[in-house]
Protein backbone atom coordinates (compact mmCIF):
# COMPACT_ATOMS: atom_id res chain seq x y z
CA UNK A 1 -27.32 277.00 121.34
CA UNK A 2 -29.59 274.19 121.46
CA UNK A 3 -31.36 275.80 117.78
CA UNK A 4 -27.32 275.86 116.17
CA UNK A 5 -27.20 272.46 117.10
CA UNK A 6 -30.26 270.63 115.98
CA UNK A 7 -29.61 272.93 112.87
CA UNK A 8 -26.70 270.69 112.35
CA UNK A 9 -28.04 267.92 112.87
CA UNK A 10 -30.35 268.17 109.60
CA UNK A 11 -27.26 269.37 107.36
CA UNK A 12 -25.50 266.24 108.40
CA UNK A 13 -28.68 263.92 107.97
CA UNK A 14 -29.81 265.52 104.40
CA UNK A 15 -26.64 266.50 102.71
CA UNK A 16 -28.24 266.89 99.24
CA UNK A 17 -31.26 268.16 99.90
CA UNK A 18 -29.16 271.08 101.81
CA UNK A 19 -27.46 272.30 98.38
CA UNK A 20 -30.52 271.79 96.14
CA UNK A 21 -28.87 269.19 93.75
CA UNK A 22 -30.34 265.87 92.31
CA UNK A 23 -29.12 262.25 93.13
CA UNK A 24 -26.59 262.67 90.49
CA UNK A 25 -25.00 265.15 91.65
CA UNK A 26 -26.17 267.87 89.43
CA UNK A 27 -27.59 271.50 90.59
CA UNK A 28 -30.91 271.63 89.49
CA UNK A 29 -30.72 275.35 88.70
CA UNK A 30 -27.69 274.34 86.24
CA UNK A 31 -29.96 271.42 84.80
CA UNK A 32 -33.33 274.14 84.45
CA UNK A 33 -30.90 276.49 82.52
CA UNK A 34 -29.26 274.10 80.20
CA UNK A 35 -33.06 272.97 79.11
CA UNK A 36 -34.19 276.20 79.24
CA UNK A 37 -31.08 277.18 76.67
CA UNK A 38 -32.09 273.96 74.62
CA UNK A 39 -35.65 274.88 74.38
CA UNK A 40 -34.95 278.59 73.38
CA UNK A 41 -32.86 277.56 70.36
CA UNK A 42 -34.26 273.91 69.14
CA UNK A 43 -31.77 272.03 70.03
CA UNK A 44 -28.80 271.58 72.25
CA UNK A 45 -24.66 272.11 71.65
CA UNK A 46 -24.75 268.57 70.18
CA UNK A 47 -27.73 268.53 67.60
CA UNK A 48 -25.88 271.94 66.53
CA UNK A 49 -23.11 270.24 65.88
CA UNK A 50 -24.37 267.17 64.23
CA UNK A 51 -26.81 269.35 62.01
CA UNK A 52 -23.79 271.65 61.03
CA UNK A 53 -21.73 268.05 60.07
CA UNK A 54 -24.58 266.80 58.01
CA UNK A 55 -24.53 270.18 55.57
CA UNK A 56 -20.78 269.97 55.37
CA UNK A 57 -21.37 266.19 53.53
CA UNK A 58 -23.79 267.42 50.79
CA UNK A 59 -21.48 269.75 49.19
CA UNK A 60 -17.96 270.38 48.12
CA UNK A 61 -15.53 273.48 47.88
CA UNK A 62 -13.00 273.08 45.48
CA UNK A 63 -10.69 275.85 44.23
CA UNK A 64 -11.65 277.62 40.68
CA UNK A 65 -7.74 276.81 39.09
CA UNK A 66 -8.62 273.27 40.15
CA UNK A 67 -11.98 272.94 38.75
CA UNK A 68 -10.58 274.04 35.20
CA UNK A 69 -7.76 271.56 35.48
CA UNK A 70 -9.93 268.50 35.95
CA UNK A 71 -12.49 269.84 33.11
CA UNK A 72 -15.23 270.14 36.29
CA UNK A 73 -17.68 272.31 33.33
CA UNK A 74 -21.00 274.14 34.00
CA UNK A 75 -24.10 275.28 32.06
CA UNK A 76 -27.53 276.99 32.37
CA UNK A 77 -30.49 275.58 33.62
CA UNK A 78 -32.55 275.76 30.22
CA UNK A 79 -35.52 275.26 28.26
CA UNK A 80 -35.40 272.78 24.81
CA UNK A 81 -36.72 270.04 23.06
CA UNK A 82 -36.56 266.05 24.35
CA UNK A 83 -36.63 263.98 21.24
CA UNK A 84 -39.10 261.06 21.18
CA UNK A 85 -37.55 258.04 20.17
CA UNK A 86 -38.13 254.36 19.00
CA UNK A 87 -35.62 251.63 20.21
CA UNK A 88 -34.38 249.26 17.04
CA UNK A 89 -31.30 247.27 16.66
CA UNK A 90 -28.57 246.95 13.81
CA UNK A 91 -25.96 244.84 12.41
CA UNK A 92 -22.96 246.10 10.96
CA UNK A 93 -21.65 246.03 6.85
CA UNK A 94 -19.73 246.72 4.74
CA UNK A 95 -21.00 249.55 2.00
CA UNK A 96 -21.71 247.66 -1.00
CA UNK A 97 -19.26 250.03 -3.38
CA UNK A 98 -16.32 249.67 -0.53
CA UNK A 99 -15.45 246.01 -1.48
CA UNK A 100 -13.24 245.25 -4.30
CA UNK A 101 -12.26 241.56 -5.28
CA UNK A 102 -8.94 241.79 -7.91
CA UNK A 103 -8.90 239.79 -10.70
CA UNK A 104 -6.45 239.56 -13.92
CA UNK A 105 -7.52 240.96 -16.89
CA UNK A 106 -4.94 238.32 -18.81
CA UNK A 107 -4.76 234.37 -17.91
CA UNK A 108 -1.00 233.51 -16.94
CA UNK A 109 1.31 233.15 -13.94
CA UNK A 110 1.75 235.22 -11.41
CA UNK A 111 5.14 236.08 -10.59
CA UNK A 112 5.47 238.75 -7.72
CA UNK A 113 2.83 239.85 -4.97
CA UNK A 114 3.14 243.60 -3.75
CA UNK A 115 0.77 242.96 -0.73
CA UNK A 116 -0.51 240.23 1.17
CA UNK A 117 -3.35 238.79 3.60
CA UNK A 118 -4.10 242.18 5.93
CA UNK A 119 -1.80 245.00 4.23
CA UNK A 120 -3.55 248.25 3.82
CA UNK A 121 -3.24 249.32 0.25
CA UNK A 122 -3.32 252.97 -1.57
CA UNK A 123 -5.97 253.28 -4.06
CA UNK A 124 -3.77 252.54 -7.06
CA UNK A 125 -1.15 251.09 -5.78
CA UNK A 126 1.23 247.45 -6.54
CA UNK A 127 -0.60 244.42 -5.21
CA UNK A 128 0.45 241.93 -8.08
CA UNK A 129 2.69 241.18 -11.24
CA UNK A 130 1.21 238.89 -13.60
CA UNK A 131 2.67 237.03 -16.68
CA UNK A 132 0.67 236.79 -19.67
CA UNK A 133 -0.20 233.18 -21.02
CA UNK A 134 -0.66 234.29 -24.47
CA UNK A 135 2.10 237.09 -25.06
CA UNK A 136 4.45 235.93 -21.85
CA UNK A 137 4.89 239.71 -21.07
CA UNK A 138 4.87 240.70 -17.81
CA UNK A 139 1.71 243.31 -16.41
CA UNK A 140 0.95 245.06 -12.66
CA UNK A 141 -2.21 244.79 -11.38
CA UNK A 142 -3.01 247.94 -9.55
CA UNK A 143 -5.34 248.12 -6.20
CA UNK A 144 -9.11 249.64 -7.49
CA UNK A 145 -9.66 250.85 -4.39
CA UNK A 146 -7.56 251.74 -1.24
CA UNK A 147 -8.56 249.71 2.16
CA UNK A 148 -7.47 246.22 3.65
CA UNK A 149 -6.89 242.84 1.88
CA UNK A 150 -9.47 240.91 3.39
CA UNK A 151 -9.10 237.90 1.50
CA UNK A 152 -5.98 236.42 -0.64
CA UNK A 153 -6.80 233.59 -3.03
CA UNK A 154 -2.99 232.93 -4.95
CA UNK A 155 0.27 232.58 -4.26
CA UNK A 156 3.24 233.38 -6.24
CA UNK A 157 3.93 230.47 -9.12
CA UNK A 158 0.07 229.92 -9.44
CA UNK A 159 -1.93 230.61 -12.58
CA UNK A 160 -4.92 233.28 -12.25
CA UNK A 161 -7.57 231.53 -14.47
CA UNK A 162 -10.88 233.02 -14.12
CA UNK A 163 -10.92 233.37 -10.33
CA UNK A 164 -10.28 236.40 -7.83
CA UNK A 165 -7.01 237.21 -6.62
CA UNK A 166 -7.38 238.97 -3.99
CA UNK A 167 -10.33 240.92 -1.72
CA UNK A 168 -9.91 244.53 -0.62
CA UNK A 169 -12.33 245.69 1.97
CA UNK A 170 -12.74 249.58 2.93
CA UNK A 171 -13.91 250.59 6.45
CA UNK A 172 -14.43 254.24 6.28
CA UNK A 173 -17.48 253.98 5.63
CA UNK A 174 -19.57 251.37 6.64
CA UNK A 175 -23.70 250.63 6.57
CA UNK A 176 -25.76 249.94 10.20
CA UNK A 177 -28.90 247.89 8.61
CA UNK A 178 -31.36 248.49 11.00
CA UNK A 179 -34.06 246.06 11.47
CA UNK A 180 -37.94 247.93 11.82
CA UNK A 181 -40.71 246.05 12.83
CA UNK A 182 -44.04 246.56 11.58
CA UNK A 183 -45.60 248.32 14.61
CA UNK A 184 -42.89 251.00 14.11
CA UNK A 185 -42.67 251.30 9.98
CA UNK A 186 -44.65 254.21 9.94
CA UNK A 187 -42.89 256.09 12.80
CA UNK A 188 -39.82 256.66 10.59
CA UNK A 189 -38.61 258.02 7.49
CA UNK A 190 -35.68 258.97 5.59
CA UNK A 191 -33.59 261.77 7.12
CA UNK A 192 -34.47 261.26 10.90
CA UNK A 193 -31.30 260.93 13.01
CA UNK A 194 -30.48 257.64 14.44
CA UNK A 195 -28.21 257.25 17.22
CA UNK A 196 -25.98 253.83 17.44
CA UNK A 197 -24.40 252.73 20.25
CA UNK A 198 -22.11 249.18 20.52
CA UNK A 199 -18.41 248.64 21.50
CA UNK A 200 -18.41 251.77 23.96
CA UNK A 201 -18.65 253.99 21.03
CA UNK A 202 -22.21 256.77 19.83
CA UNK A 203 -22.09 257.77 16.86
CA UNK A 204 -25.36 260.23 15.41
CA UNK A 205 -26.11 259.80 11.77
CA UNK A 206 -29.20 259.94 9.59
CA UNK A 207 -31.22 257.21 7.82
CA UNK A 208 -30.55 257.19 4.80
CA UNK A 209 -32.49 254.62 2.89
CA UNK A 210 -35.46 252.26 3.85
CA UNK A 211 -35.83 249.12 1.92
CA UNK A 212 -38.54 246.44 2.04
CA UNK A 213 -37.43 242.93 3.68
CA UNK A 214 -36.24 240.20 0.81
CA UNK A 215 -37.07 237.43 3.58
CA UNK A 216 -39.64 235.99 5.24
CA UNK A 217 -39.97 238.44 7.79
CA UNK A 218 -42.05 241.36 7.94
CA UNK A 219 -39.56 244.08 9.07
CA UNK A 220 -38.43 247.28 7.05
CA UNK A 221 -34.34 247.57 6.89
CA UNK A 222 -33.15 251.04 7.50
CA UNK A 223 -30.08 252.14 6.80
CA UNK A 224 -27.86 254.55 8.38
CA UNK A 225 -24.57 255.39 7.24
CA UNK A 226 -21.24 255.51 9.64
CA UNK A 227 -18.36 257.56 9.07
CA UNK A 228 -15.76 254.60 10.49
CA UNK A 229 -12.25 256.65 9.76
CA UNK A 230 -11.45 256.10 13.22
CA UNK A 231 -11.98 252.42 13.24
CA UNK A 232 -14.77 252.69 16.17
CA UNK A 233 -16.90 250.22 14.00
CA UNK A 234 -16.46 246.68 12.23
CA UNK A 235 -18.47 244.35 10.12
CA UNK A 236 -20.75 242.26 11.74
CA UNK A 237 -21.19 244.22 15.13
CA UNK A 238 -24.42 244.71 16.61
CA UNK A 239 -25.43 247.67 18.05
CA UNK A 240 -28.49 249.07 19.55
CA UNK A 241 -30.31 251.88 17.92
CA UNK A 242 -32.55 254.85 19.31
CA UNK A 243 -34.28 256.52 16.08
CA UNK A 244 -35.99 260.44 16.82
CA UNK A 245 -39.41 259.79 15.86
CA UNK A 246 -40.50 263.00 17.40
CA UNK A 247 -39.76 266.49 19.55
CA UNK A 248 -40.98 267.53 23.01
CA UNK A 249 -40.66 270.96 23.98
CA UNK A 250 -40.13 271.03 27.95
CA UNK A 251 -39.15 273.91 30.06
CA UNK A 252 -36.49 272.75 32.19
CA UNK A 253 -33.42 270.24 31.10
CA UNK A 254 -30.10 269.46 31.65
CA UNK A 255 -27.13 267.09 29.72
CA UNK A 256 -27.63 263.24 30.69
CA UNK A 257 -24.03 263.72 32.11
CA UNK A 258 -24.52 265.95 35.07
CA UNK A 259 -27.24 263.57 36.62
CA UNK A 260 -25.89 261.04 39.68
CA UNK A 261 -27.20 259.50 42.29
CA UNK A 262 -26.45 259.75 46.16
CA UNK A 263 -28.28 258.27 48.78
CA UNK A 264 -30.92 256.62 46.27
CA UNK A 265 -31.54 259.90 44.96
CA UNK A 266 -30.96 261.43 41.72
CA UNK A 267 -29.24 264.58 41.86
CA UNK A 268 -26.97 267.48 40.48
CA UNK A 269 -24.35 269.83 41.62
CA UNK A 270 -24.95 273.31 42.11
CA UNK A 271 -22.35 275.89 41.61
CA UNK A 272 -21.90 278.48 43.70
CA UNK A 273 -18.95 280.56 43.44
CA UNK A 274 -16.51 277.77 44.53
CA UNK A 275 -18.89 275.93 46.42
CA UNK A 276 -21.02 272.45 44.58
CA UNK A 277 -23.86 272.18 46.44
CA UNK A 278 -25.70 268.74 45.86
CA UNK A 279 -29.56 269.35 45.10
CA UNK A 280 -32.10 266.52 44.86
CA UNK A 281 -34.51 266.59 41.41
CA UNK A 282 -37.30 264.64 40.35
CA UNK A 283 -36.69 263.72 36.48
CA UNK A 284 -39.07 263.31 33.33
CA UNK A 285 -38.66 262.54 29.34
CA UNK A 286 -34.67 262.08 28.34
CA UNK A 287 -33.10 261.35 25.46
CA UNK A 288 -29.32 260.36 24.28
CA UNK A 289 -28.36 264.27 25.52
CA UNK A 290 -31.28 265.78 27.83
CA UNK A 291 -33.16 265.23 30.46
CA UNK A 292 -36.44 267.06 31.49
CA UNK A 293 -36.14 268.34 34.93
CA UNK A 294 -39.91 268.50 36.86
CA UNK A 295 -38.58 270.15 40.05
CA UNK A 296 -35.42 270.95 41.77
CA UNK A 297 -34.17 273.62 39.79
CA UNK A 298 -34.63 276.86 38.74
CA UNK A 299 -34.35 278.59 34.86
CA UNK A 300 -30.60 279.66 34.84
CA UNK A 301 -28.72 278.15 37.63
CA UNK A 302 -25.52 276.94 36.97
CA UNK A 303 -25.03 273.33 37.27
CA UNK A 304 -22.32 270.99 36.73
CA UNK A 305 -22.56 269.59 33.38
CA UNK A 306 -19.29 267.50 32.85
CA UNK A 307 -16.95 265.07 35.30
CA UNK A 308 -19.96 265.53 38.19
CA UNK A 309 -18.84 262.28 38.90
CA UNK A 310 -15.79 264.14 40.34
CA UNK A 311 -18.13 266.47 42.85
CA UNK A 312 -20.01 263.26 43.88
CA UNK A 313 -16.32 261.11 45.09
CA UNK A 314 -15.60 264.73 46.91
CA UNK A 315 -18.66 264.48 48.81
CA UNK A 316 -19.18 260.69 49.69
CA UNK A 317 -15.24 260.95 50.97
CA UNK A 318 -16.02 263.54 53.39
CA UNK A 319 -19.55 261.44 54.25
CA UNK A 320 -16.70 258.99 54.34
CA UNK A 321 -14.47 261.09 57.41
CA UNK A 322 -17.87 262.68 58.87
CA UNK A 323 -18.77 258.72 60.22
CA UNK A 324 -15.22 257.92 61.33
């Protein structure tokens, strides 16, 4: 009896110590196991859970009928050639046999005008009605060319004289004289391609002449000729010019387009069935379409070559959600 009671009398005075459990509270058998779990696998419940979060922000799904319908486009990993080039800078003309300036081919007063200041005018067409000083018949004058009026130098009820009546200018094609400096001159030659860029517009054309400087300076104009039917071009622009001077073979690139950067990183997007997975690369050489790839991806794989701007706002918008 007197053993059951001073066996009580320890319970009562050392509660915790009686069920084997720390000052919190917690049974240190449950507390061994849980790091014993931990230790087994790397890491507990919650780095599992954080580590499976982090891969679901570096790529995207996104449905195969949806990536067609936003023009999300892939290509192959390949080899190819980075072209060398030399950076230049051009101003903007008019061709020399696209200008026209109207004149009559009798003195006398002219009576009716067909055009005016900024019509576009047919080759051939109306632009003026003339009356003859000598005979006082009436002639047309007919447009030599077809383009704008640029300039208009009469009015109706004035006499023609000797001067111009009008000026038509013709965009369609216009001249980029591009100014090379000596250190360059013989880097380039007639028939190398010449890419322009100015007003948010590229346009790829060849050099077509190379003429000697008629100032003081001693620079070499080249001359590249720009198909301007779509108006992306006017007189007098300046635009910035990257001239191939040379090839590079290299045996990994991708299109300039497909490149981003997330995280201070440059990257691409991997495709994978209907999974983009985002893969880090380290870049070389590029030029105004490639870039050389020195690791990060493998001959082949399919990449995202156009609108991987689209894959990059997918995945920084769940990054986005992940932190809230």
């Amino acid at each position: 009896m007197k053993n059951i009671t001073l066996l009580l009398c320890l319970i009562l005075a050392f509660p915790y110590a009686a069920w084997g459990s720390d000052e919190h509270g917690h049974d240190e058998h449950d507390v061994h196991e849980k790091q014993q779990n931990k230790d087994e696998h790397g890491h507990d419940e919650h780095d599992e859970h954080d580590e499976h979060d982090e891969e679901g922000v570096r790529h995207a799904e996104i449905d195969a009928d949806i990536a067609q319908r936003i023009g999300i486009n892939t290509a192959e990993v390949t080899s190819g050639t980075i072209e060398k080039t030399i950076r230049a800078f051009a101003k903007v003309s008019v061709a020399p046999n696209n200008t026209a300036n109207i004149s009559a081919r009798f003195p006398g007063v002219v009576t009716e005008l067909y055009a005016t200041l900024g019509d576009t005018v047919a080759k051939g067409a109306n632009v003026a009605k003339v009356e003859s000083n000598d005979s006082l018949q009436p002639y047309t004058i007919k447009a030599p060319i077809a383009g704008v009026i640029q300039a208009q130098y009469v009015n109706i009820g004035q006499t023609t004289d000797d001067k111009s009546l009008m000026l038509i200018v013709n965009h369609d094609v216009l001249w980029a004289d591009v100014n090379i400096f000596p250190m360059d001159r013989s880097k380039v030659h007639v028939g190398q391609s010449a890419t322009l860029h100015g007003n948010h517009q590229t346009f790829k054309g060849k050099i077509s002449h190379l003429l000697p400087s008629t100032d003081a300076h001693a620079v070499t104009h080249a001359r590249v000729k720009i198909d301007n039917q779509q108006g992306q071009f006017m007189p007098g622009d300046m635009l910035s010019v990257n001239i191939a001077v040379d090839e590079m073979p290299v045996p990994l690139l991708v299109v300039n387009g497909a490149i981003q950067e997330v995280d201070n990183q440059q990257v691409v997007f991997i495709k994978q069935g209907e999974r983009y997975e985002l893969r880090p690369i380290t870049l070389g050489y590029s030029d105004d379409r490639y870039t050389q790839v020195i690791s990060g991806l493998a001959l082949g794989e399919q990449y995202v070559a156009e609108n991987s701007y689209l894959i990059k706002a997918d995945i920084e918008k769940s990054a986005a959600a992940h932190h809230h």
